[in-house]
C-alpha atoms as a PDB file:
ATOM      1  CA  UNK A   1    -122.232 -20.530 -58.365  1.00  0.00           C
ATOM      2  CA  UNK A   2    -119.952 -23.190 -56.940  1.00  0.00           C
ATOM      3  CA  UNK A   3    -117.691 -23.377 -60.332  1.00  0.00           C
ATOM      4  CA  UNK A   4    -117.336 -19.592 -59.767  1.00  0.00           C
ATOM      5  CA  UNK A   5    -116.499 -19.505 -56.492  1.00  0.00           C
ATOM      6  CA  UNK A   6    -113.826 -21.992 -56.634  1.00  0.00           C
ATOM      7  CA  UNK A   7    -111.760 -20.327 -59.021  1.00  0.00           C
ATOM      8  CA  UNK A   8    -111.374 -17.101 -57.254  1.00  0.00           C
ATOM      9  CA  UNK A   9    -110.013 -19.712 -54.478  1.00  0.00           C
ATOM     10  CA  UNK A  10    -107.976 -21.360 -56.450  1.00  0.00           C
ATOM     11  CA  UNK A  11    -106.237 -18.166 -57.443  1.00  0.00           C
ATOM     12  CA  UNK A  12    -105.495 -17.312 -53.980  1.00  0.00           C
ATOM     13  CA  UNK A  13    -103.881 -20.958 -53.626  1.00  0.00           C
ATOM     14  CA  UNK A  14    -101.933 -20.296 -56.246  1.00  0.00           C
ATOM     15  CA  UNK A  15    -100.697 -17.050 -55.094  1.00  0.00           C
ATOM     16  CA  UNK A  16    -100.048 -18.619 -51.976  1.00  0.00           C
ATOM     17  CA  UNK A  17     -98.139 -21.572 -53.140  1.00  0.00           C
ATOM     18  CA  UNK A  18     -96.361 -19.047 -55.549  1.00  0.00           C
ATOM     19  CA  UNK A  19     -95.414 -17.138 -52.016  1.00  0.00           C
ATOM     20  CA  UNK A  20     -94.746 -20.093 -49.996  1.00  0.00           C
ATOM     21  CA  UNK A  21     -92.242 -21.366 -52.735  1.00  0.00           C
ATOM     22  CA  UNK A  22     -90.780 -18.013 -53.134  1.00  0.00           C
ATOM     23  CA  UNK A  23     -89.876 -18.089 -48.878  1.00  0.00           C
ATOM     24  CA  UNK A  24     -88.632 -21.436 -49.252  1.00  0.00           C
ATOM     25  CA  UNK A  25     -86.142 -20.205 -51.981  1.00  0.00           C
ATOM     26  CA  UNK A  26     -85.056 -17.284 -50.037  1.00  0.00           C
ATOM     27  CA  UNK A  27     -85.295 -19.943 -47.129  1.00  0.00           C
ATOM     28  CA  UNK A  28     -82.753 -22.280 -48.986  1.00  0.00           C
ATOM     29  CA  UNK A  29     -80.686 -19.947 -49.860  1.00  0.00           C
ATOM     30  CA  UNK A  30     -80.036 -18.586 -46.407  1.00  0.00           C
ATOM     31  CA  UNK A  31     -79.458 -22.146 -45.345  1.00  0.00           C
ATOM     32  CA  UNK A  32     -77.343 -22.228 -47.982  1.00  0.00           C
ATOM     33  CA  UNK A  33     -75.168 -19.388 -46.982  1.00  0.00           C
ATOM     34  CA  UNK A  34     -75.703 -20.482 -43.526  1.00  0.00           C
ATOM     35  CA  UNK A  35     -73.728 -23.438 -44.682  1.00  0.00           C
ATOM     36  CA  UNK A  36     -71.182 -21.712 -46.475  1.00  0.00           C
ATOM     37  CA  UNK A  37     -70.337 -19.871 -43.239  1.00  0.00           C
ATOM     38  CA  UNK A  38     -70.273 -22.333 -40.872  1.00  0.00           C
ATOM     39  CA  UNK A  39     -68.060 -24.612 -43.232  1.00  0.00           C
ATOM     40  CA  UNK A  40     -65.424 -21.457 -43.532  1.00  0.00           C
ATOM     41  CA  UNK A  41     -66.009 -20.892 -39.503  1.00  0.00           C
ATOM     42  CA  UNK A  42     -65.352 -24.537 -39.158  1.00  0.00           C
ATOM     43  CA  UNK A  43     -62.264 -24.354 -41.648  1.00  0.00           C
ATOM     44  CA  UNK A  44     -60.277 -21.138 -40.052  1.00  0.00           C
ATOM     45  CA  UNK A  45     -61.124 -22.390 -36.261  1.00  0.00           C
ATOM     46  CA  UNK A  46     -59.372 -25.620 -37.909  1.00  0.00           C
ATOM     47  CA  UNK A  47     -56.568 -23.563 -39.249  1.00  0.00           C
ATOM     48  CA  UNK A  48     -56.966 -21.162 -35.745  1.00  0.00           C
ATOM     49  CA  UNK A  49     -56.058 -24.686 -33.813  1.00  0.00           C
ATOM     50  CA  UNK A  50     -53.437 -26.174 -35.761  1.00  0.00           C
ATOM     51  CA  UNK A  51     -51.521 -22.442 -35.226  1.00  0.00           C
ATOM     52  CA  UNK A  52     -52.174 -22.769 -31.573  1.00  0.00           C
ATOM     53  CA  UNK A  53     -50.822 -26.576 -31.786  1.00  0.00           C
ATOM     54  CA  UNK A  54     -47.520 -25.180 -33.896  1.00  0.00           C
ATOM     55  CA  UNK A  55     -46.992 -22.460 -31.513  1.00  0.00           C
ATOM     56  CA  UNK A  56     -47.268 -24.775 -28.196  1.00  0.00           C
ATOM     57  CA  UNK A  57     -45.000 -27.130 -30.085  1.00  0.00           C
ATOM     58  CA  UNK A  58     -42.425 -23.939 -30.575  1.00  0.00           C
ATOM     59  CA  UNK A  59     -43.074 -23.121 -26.878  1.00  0.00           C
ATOM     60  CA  UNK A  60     -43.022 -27.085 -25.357  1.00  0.00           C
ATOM     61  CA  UNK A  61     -38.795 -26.936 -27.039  1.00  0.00           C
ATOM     62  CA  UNK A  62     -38.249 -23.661 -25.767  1.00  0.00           C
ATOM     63  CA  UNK A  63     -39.143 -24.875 -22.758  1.00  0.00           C
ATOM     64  CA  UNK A  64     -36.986 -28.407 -23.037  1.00  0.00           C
ATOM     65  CA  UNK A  65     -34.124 -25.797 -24.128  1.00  0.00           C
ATOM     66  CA  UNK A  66     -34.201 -23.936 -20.879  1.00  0.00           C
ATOM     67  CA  UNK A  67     -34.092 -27.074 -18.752  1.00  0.00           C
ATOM     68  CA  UNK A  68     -31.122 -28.205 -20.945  1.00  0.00           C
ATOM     69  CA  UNK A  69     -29.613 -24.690 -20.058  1.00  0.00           C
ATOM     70  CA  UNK A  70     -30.259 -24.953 -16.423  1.00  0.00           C
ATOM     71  CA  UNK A  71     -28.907 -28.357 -16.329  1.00  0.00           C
ATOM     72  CA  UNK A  72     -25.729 -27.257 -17.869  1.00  0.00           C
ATOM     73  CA  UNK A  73     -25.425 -24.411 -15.877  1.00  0.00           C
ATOM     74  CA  UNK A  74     -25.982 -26.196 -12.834  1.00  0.00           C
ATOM     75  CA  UNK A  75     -23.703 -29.500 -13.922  1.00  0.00           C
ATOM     76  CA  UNK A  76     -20.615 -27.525 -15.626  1.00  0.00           C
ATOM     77  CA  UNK A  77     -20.852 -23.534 -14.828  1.00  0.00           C
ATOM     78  CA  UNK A  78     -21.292 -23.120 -11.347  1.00  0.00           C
ATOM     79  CA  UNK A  79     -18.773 -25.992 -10.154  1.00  0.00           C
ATOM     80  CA  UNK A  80     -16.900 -24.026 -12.621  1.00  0.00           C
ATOM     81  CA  UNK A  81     -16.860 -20.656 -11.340  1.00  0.00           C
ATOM     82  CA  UNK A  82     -16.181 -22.658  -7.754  1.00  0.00           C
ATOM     83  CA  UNK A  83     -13.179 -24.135  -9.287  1.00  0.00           C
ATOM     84  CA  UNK A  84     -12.123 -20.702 -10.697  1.00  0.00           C
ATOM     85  CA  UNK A  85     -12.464 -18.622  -7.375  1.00  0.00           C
ATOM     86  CA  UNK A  86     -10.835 -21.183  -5.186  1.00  0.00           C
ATOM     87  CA  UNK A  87      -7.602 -21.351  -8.070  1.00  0.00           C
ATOM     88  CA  UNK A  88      -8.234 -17.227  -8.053  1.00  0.00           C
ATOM     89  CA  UNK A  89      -7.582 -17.321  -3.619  1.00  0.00           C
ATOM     90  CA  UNK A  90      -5.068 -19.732  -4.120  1.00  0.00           C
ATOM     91  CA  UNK A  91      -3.165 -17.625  -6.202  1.00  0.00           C
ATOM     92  CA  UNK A  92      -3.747 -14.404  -4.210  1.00  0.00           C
ATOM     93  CA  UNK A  93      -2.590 -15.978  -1.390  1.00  0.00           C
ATOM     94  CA  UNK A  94       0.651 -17.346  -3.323  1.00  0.00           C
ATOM     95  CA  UNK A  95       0.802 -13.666  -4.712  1.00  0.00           C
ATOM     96  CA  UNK A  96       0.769 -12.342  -1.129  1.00  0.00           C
ATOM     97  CA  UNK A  97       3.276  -9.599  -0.961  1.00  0.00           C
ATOM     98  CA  UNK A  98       5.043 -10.995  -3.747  1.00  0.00           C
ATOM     99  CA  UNK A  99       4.485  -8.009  -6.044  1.00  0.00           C
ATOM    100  CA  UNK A 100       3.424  -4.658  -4.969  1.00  0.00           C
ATOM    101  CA  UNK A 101       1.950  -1.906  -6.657  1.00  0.00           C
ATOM    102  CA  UNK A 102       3.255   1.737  -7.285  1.00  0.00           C
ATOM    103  CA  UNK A 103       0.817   2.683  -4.087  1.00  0.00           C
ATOM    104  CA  UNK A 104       1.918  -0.239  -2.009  1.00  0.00           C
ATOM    105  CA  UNK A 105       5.074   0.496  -2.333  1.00  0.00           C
ATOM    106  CA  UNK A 106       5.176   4.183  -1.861  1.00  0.00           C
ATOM    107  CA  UNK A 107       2.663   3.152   1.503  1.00  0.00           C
ATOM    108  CA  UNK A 108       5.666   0.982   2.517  1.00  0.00           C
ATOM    109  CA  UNK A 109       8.748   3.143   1.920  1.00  0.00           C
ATOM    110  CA  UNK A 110       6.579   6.277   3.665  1.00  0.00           C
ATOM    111  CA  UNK A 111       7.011   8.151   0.452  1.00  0.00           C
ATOM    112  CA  UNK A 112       4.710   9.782  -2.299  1.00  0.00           C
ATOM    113  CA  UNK A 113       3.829   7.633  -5.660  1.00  0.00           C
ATOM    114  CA  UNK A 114       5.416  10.614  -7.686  1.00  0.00           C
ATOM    115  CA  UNK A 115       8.720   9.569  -5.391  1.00  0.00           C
ATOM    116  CA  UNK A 116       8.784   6.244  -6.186  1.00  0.00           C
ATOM    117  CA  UNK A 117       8.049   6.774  -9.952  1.00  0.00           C
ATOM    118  CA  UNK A 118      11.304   8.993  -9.445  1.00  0.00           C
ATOM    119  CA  UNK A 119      13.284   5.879  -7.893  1.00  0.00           C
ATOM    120  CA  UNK A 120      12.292   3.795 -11.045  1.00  0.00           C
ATOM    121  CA  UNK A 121      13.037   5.924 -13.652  1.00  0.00           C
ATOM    122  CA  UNK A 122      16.594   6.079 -12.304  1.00  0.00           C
ATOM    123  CA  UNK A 123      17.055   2.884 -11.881  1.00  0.00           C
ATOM    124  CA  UNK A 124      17.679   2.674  -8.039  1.00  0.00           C
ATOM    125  CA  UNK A 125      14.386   0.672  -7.797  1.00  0.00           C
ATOM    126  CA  UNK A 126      13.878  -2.008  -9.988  1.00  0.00           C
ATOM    127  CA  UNK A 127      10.543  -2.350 -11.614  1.00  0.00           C
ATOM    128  CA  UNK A 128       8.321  -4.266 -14.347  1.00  0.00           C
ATOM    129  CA  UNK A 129       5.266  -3.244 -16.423  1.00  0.00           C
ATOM    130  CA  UNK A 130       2.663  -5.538 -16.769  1.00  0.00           C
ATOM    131  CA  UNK A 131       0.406  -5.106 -20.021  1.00  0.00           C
ATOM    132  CA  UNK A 132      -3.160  -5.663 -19.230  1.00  0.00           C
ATOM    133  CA  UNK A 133      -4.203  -6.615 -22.728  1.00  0.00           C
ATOM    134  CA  UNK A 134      -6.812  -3.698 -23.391  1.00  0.00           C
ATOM    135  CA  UNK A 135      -6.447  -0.144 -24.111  1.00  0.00           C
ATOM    136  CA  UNK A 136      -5.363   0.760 -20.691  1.00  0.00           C
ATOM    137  CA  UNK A 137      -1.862   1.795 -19.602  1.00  0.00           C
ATOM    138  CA  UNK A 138       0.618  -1.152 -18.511  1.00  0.00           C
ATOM    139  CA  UNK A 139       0.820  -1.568 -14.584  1.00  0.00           C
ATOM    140  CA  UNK A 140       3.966  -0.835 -12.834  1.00  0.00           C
ATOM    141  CA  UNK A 141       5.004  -3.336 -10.368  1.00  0.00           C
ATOM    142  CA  UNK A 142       7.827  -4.011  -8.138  1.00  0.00           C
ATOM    143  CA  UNK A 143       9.010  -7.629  -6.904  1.00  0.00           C
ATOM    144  CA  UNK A 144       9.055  -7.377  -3.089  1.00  0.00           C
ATOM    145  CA  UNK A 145      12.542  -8.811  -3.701  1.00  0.00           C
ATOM    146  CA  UNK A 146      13.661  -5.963  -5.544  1.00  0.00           C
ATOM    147  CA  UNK A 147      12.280  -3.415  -2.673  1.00  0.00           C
ATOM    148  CA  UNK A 148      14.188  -5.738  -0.099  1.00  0.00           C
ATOM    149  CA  UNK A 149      17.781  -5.565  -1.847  1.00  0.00           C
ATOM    150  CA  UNK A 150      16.439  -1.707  -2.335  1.00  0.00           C
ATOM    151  CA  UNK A 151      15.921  -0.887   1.337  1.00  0.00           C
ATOM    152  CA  UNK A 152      19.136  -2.881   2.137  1.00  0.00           C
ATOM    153  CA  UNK A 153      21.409  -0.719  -0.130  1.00  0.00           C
ATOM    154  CA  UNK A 154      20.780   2.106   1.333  1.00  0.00           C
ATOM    155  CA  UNK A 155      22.373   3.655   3.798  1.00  0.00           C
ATOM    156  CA  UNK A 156      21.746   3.252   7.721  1.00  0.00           C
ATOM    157  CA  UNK A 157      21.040   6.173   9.891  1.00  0.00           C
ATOM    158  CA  UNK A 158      24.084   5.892  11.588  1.00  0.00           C
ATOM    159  CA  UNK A 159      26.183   5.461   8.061  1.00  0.00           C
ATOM    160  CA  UNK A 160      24.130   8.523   6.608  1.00  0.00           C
ATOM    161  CA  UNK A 161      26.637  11.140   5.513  1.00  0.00           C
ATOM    162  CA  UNK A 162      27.182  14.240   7.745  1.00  0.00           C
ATOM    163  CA  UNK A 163      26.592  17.723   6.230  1.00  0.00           C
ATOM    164  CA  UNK A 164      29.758  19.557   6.984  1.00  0.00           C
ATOM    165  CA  UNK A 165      28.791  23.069   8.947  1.00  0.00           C
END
């Protein structure tokens, strides 16, 4: 009886190990996949970091670019525009009643702007057209010179001419 009862146990030792190998297969192959993933996870969070070190790089010169651009705004535009509006005054100031325009003129004479587009066109007032260099009309301008020798042409109240009755 001992001979017999040992095989029927040796079977199921068999079976076992048969089962216990068959896990471990499936076992190694998980690992094996296992493996497999985490060297592909390991590879794109490699490639996921060198984009991220590419795109600070991209970001770290935009950034130096700015400065550059403040620093050049700051060192050459605004002294610049400082230069440019205190030339702009001077000039204005220089300008100052030097030439008028159709409305300061007809404000100075007391008369309409139709009137003293009148007075140009016939050549009693002296005028110039300026060309602004777009699309616009040319500006009509008169030198206060011109208005000067104008108003001094004309007659005086007392030399105005009578109307006969």
């Amino acid at each position: 009886m001992p001979t017999q009862d040992r095989k029927p146990n040796l079977d199921l030792i068999l079976s076992t190990l048969d089962s216990i190998t068959t896990r471990l297969d499936s076992i190694t192959t998980l690992t094996d996949e296992f493996a497999t993933d985490a060297s592909q996870a390991r590879n794109g969070a490699a490639a996921a970091i060198s984009k991220v070190a590419q795109t600070w790089e991209k970001v770290s010169a935009l950034d130096r670019r700015v400065a550059d651009l403040e620093r050049i705004v700051i060192d050459i535009v605004v002294p610049s525009v400082a230069r440019f509006d205190a030339m702009l005054g001077e000039a204005e100031s220089m300008n100052q009643g030097l030439i008028l325009n159709v409305s300061q003129v007809a404000k100075s004479l007391g008369v309409s702007r139709p009137t003293v587009y009148r007075l140009i066109e016939s050549g009693a007032l002296p005028a110039k057209k300026l060309s602004t260099g777009s699309d616009t009309a040319a500006r009509t301008v008169v030198l206060s010179e011109d208005l000067k020798r104008f108003l001094s042409e004309l007659p005086s109240a007392d030399e105005a001419p009578k109307e006969s009755a």
